[in-house]
PDB file of N, CA and C in Angstrom:
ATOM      1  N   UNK A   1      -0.938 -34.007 -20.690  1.00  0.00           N
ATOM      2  CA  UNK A   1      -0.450 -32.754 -21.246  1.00  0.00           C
ATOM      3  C   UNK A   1      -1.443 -31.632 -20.907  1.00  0.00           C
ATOM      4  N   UNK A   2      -0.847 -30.278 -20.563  1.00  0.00           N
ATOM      5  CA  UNK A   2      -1.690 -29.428 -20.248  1.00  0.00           C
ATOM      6  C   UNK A   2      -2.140 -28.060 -20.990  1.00  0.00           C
ATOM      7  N   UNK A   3      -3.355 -28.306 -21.292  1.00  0.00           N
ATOM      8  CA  UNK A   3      -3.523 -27.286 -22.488  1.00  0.00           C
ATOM      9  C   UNK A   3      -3.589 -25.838 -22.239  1.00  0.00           C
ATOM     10  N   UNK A   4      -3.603 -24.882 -23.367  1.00  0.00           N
ATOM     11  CA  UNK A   4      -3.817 -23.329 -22.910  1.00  0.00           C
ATOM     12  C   UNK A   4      -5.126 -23.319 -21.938  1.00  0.00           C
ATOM     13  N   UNK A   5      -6.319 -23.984 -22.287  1.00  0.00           N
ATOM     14  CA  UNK A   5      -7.419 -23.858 -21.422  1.00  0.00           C
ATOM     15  C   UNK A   5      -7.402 -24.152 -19.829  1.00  0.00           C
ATOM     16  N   UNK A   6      -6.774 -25.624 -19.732  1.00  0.00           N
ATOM     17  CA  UNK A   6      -6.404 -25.927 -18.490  1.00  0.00           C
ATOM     18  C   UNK A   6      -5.650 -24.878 -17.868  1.00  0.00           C
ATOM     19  N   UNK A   7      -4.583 -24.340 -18.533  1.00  0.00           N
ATOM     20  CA  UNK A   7      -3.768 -23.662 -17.470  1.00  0.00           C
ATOM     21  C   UNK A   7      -4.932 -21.770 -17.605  1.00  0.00           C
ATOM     22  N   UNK A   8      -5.570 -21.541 -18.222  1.00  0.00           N
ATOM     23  CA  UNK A   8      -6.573 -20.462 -17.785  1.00  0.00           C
ATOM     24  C   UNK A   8      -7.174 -20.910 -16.632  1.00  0.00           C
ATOM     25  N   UNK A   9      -7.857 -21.830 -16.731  1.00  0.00           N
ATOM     26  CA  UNK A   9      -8.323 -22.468 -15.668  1.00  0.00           C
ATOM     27  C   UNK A   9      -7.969 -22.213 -14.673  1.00  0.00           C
ATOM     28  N   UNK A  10      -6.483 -22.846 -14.394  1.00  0.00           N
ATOM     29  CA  UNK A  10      -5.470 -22.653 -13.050  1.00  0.00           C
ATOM     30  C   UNK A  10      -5.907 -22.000 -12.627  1.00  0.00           C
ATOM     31  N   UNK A  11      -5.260 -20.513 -13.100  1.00  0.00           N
ATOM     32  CA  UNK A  11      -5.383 -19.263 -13.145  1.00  0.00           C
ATOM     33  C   UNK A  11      -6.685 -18.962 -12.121  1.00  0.00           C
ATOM     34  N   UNK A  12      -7.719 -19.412 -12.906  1.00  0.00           N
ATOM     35  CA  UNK A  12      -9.034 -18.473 -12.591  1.00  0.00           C
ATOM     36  C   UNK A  12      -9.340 -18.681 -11.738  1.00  0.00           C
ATOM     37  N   UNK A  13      -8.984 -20.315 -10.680  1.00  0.00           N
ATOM     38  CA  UNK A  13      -9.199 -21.122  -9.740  1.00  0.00           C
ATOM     39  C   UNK A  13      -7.917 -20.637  -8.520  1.00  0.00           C
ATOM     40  N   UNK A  14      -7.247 -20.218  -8.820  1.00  0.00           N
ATOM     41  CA  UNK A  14      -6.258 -19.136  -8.004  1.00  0.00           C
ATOM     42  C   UNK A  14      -6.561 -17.791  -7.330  1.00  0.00           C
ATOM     43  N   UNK A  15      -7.317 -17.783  -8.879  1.00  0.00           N
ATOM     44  CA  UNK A  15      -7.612 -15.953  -8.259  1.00  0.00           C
ATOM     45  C   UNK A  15      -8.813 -16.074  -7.161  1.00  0.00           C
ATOM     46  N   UNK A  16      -9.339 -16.914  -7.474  1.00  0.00           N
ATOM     47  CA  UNK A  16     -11.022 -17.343  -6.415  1.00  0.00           C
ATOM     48  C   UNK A  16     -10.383 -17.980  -5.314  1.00  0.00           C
ATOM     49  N   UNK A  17      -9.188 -18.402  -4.899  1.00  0.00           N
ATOM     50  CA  UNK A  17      -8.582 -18.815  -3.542  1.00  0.00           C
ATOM     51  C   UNK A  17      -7.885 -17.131  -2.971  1.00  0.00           C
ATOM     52  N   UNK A  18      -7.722 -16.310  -3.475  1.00  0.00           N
ATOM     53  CA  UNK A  18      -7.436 -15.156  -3.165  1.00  0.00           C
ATOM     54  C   UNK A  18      -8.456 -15.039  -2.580  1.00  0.00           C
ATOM     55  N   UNK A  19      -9.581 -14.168  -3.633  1.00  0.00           N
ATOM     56  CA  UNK A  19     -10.713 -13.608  -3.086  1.00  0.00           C
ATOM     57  C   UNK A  19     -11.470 -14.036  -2.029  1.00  0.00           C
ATOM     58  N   UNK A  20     -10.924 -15.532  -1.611  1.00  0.00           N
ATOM     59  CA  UNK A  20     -11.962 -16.301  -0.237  1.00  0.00           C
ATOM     60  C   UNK A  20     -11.194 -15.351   0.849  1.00  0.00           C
ATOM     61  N   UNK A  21      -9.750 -15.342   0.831  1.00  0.00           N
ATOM     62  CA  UNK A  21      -8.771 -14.694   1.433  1.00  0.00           C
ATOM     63  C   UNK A  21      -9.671 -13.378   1.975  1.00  0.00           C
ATOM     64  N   UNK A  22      -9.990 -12.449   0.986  1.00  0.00           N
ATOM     65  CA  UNK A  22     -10.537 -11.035   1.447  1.00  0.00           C
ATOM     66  C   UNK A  22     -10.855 -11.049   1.958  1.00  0.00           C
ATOM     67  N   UNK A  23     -12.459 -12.482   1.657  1.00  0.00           N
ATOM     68  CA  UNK A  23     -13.663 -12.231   2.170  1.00  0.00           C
ATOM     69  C   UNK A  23     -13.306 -12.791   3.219  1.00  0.00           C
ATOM     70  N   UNK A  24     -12.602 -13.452   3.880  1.00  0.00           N
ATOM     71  CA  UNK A  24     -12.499 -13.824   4.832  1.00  0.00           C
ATOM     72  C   UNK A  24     -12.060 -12.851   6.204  1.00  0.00           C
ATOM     73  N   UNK A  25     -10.756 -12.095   5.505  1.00  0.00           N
ATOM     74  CA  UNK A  25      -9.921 -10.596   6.143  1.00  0.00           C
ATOM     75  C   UNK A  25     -11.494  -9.989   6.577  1.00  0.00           C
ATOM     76  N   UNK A  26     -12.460  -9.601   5.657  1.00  0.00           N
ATOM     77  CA  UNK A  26     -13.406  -8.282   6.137  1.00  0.00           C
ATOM     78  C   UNK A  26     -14.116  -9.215   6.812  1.00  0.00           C
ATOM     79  N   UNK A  27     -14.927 -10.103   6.981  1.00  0.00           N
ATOM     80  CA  UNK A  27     -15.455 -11.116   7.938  1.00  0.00           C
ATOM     81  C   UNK A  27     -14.841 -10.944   8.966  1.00  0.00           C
ATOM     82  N   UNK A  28     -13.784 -11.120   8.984  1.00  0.00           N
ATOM     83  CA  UNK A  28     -13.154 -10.930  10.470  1.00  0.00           C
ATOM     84  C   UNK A  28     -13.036  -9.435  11.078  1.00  0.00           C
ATOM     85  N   UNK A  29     -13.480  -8.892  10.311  1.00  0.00           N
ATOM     86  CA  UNK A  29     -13.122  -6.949  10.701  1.00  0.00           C
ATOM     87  C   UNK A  29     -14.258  -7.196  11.227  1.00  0.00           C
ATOM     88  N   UNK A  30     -15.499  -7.569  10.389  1.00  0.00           N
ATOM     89  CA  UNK A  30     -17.219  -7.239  10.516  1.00  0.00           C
ATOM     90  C   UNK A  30     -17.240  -7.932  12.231  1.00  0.00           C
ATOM     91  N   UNK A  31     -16.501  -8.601  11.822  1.00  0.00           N
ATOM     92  CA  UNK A  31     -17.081  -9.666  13.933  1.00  0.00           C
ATOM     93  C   UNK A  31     -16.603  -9.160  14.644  1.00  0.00           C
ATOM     94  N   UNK A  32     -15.083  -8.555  14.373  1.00  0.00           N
ATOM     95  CA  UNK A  32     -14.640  -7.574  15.489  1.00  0.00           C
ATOM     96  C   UNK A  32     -15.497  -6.392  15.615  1.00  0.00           C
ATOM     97  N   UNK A  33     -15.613  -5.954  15.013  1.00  0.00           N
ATOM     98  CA  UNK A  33     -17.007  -4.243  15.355  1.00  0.00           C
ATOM     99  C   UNK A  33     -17.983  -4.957  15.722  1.00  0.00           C
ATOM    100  N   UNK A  34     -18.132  -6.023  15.439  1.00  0.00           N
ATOM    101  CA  UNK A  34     -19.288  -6.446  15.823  1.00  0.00           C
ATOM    102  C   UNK A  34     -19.258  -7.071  17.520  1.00  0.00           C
ATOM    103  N   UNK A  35     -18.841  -7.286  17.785  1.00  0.00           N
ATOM    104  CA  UNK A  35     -18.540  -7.967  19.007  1.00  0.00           C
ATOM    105  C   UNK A  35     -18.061  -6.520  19.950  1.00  0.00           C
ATOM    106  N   UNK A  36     -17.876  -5.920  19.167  1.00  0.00           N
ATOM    107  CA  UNK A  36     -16.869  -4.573  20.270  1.00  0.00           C
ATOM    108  C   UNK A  36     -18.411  -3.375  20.353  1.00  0.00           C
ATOM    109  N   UNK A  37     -19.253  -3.490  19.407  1.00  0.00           N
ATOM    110  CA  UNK A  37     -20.393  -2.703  19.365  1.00  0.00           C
ATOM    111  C   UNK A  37     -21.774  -3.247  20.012  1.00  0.00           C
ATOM    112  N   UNK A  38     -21.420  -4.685  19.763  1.00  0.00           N
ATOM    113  CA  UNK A  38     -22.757  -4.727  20.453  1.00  0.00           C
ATOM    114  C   UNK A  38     -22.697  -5.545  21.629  1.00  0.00           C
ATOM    115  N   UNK A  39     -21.260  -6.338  22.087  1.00  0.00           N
ATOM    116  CA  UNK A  39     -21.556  -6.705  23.359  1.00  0.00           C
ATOM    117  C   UNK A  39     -21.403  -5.734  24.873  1.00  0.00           C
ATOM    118  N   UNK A  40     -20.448  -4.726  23.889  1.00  0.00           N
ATOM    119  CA  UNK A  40     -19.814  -3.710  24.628  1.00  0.00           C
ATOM    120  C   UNK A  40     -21.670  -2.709  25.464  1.00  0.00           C
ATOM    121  N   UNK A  41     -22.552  -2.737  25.020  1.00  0.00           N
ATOM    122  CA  UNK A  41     -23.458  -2.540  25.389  1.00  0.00           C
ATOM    123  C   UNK A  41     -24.306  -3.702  26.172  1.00  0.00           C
ATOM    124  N   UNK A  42     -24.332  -4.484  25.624  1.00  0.00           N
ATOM    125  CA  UNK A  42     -25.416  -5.710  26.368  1.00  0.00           C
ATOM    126  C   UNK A  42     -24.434  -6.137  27.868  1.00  0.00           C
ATOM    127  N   UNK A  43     -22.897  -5.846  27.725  1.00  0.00           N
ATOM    128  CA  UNK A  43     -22.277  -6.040  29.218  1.00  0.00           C
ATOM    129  C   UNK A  43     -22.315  -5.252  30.325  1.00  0.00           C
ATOM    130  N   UNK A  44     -22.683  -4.328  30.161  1.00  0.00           N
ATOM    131  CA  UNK A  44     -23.003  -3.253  31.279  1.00  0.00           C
ATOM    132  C   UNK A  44     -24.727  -3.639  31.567  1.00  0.00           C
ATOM    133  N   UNK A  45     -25.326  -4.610  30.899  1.00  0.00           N
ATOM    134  CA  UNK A  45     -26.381  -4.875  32.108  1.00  0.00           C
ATOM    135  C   UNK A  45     -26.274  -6.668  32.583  1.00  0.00           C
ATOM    136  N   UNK A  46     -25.315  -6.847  32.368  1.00  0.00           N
ATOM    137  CA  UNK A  46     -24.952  -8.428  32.788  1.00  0.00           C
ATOM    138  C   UNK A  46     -24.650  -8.235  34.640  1.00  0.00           C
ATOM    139  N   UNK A  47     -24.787  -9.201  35.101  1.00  0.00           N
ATOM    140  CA  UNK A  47     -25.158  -9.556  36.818  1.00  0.00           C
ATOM    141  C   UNK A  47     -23.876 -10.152  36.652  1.00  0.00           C
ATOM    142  N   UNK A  48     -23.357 -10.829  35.736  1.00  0.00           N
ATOM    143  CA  UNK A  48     -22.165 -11.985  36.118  1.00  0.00           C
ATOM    144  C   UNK A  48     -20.741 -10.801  36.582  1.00  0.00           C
ATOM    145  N   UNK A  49     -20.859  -9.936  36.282  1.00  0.00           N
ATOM    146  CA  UNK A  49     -19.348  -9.167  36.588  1.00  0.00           C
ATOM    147  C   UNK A  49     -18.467  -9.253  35.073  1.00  0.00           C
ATOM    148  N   UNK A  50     -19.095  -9.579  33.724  1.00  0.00           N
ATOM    149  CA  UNK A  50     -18.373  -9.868  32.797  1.00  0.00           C
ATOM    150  C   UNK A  50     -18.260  -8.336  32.366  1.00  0.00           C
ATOM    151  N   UNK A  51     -18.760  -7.423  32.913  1.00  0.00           N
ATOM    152  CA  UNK A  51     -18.831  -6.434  31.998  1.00  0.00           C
ATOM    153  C   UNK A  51     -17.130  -5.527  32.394  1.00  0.00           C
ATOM    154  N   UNK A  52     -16.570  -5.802  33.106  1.00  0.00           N
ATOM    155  CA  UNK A  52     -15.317  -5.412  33.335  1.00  0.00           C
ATOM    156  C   UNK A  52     -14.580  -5.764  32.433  1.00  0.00           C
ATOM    157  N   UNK A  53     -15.013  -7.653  31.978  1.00  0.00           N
ATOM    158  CA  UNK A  53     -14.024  -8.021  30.983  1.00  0.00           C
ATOM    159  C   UNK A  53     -14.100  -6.841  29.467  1.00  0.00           C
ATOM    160  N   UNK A  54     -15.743  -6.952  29.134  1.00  0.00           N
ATOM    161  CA  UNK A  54     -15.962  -6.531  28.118  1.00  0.00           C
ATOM    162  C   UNK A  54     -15.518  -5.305  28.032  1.00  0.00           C
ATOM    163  N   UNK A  55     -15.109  -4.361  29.206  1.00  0.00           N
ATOM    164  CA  UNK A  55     -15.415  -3.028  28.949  1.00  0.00           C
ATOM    165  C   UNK A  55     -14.292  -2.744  27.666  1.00  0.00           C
ATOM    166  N   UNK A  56     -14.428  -0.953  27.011  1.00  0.00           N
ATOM    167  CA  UNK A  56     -14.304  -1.010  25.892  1.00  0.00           C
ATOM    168  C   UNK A  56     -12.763  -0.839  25.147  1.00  0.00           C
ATOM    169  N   UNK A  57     -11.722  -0.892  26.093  1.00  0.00           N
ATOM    170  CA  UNK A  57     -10.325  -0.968  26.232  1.00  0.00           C
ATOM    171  C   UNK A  57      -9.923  -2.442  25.042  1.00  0.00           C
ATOM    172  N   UNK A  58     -10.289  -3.599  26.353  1.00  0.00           N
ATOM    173  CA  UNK A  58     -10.147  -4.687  26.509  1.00  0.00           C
ATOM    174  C   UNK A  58     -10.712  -5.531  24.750  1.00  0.00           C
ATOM    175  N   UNK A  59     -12.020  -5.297  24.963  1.00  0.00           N
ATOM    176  CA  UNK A  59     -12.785  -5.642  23.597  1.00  0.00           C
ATOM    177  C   UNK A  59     -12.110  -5.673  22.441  1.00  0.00           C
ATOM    178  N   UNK A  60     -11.669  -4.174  22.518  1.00  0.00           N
ATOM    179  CA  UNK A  60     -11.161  -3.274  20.936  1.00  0.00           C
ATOM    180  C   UNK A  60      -9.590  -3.985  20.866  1.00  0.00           C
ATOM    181  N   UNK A  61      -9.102  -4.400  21.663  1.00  0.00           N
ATOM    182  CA  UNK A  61      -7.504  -5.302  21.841  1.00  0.00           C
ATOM    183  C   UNK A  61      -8.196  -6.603  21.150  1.00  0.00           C
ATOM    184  N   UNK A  62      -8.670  -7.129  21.522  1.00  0.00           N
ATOM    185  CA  UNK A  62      -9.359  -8.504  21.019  1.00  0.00           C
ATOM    186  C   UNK A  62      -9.497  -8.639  19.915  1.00  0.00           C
ATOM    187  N   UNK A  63     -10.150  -7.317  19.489  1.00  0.00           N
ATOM    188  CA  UNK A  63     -10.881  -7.151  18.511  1.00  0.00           C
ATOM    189  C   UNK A  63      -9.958  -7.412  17.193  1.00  0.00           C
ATOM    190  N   UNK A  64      -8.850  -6.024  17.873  1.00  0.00           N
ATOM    191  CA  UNK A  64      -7.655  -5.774  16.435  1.00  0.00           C
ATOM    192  C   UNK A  64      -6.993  -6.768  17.035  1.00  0.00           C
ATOM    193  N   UNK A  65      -6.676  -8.113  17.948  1.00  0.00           N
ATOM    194  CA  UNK A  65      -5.833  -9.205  17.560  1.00  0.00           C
ATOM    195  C   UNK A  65      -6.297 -10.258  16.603  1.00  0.00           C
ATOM    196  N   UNK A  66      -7.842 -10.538  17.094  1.00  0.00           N
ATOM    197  CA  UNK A  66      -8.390 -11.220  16.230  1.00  0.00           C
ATOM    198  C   UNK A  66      -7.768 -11.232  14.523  1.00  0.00           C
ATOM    199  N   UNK A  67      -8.676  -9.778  14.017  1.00  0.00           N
ATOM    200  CA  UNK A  67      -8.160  -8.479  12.781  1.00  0.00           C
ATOM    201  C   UNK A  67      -6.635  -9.422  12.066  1.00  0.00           C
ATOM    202  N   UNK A  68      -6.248  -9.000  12.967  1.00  0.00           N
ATOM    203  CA  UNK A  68      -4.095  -9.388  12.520  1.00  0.00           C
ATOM    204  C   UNK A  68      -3.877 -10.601  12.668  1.00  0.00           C
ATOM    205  N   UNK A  69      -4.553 -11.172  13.283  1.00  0.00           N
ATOM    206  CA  UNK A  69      -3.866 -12.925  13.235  1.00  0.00           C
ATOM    207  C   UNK A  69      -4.881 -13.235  11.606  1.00  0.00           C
ATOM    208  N   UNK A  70      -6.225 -12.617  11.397  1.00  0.00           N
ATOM    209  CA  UNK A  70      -6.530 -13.275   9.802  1.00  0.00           C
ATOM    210  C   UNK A  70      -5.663 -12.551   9.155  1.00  0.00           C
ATOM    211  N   UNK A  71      -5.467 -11.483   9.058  1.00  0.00           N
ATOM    212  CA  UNK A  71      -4.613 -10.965   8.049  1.00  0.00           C
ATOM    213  C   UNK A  71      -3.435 -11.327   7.924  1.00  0.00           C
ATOM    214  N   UNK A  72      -2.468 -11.637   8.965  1.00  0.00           N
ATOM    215  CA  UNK A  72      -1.170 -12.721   9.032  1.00  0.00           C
ATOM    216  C   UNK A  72      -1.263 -14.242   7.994  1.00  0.00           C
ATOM    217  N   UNK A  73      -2.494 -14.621   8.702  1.00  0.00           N
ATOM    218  CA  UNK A  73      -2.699 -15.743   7.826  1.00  0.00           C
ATOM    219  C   UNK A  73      -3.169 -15.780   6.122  1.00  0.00           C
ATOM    220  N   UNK A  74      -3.583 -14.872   6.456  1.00  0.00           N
ATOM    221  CA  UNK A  74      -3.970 -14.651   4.714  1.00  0.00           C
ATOM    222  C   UNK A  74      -2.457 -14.368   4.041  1.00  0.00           C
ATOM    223  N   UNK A  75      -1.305 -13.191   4.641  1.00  0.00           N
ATOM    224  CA  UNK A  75      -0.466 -12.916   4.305  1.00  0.00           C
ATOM    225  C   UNK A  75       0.203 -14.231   3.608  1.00  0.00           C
ATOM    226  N   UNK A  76       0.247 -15.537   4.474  1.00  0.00           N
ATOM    227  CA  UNK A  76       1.112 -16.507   4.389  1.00  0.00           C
ATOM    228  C   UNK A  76       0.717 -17.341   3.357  1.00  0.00           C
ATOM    229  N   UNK A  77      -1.125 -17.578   3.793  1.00  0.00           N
ATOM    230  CA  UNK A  77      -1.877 -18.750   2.893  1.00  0.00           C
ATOM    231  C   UNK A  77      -1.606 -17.709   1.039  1.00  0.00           C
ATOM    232  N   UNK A  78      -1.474 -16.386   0.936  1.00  0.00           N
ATOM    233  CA  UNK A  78      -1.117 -15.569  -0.182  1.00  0.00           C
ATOM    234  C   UNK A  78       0.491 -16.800  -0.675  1.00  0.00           C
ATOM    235  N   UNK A  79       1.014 -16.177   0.115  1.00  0.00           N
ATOM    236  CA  UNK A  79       2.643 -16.479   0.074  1.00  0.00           C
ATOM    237  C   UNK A  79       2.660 -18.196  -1.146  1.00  0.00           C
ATOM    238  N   UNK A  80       2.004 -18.846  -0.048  1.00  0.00           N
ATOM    239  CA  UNK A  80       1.997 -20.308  -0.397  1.00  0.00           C
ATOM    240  C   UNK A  80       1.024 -20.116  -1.719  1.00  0.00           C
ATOM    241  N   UNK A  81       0.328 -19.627  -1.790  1.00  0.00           N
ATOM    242  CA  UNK A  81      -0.582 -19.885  -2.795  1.00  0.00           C
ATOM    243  C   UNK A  81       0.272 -19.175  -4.258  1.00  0.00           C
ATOM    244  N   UNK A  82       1.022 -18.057  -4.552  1.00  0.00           N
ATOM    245  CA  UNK A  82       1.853 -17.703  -5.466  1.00  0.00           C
ATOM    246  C   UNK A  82       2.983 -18.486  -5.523  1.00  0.00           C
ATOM    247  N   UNK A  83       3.221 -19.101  -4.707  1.00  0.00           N
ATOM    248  CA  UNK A  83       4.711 -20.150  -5.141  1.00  0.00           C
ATOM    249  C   UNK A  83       3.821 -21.263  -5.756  1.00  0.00           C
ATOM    250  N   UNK A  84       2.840 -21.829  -5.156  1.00  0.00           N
ATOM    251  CA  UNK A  84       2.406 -22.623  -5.985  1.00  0.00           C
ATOM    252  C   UNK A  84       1.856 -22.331  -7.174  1.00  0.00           C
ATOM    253  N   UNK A  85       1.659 -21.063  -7.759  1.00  0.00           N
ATOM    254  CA  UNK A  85       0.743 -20.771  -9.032  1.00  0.00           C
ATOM    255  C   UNK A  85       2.281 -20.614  -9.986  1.00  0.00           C
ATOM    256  N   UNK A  86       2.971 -20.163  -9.449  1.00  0.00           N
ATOM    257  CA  UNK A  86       4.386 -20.377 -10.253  1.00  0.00           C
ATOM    258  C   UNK A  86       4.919 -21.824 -10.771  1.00  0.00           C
ATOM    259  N   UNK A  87       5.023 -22.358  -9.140  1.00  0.00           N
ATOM    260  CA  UNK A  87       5.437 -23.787  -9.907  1.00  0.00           C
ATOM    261  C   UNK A  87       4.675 -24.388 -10.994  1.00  0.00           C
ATOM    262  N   UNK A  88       3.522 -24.291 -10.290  1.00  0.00           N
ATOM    263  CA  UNK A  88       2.252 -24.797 -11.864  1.00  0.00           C
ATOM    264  C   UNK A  88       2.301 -24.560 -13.092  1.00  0.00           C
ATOM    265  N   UNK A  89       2.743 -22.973 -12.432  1.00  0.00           N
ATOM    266  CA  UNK A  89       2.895 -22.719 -14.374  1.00  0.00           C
ATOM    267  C   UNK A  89       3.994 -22.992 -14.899  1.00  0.00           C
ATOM    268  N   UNK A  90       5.257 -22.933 -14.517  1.00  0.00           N
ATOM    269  CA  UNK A  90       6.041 -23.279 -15.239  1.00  0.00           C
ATOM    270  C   UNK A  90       6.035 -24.885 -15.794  1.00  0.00           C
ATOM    271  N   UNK A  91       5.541 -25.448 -15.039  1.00  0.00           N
ATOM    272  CA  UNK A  91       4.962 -26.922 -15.383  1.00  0.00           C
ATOM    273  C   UNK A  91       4.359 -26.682 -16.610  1.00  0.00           C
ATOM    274  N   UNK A  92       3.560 -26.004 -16.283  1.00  0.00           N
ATOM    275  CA  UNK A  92       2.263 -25.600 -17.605  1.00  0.00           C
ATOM    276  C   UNK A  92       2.889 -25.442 -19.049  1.00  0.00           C
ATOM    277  N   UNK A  93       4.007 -24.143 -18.427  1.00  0.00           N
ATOM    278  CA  UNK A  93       5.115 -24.081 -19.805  1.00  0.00           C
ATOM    279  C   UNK A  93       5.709 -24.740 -20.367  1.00  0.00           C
ATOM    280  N   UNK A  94       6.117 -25.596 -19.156  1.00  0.00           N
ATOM    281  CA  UNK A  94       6.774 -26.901 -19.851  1.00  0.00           C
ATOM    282  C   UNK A  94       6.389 -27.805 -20.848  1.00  0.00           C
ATOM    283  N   UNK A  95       5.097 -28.321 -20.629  1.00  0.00           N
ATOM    284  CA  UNK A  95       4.635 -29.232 -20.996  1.00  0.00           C
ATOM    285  C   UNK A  95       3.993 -28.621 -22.529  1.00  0.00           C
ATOM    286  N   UNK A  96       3.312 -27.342 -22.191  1.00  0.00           N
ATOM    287  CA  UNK A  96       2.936 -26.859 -23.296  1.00  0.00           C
ATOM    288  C   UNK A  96       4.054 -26.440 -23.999  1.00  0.00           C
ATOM    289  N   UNK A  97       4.964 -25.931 -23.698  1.00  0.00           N
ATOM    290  CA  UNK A  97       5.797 -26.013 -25.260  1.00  0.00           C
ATOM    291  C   UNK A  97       6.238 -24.530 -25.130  1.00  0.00           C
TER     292      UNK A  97
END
């Protein structure tokens, strides 16, 4: 049987699978600037010819695909994660009364 505490619990253990979500979204912003700021400089003295790849067009595409595929995924891992905090709870309701 599941008590008022347990299902706070749920709850609180939900909201902290969100927030990994964020931190995860701005992590991925931070590596894109990051990768677009500082390799975008260190490739213009590379010998290999990479610096064409890097130049600063190309990077900044990378950059914001990178960007949108976490945020897609967060969109979804969101999605899944509120159907499941629903089903739970109504479980929760159930059982509690």
């Amino acid at each position: 049987m599941i008590t008022q505490k347990q299902k706070e619990l749920l709850e609180k253990e939900l909201k902290e699978v969100n927030i990994s979500y964020v931190i995860g979204f701005a992590v991925s912003i931070a590596v894109g600037a990051a990768v677009f700021f500082i390799l975008k400089p260190l490739s213009s003295i590379s010998i290999f010819g990479v610096e064409e790849y890097f130049r600063g067009f190309w990077l900044l595409v990378w950059a914001l695909l990178f960007s949108l595929l976490t945020f897609l995924k967060w969109i979804k891992g969101n999605k899944l994660t509120d159907r499941k905090k629903e089903t739970e709870l109504k479980l929760a309701e159930e059982i509690v009364g």
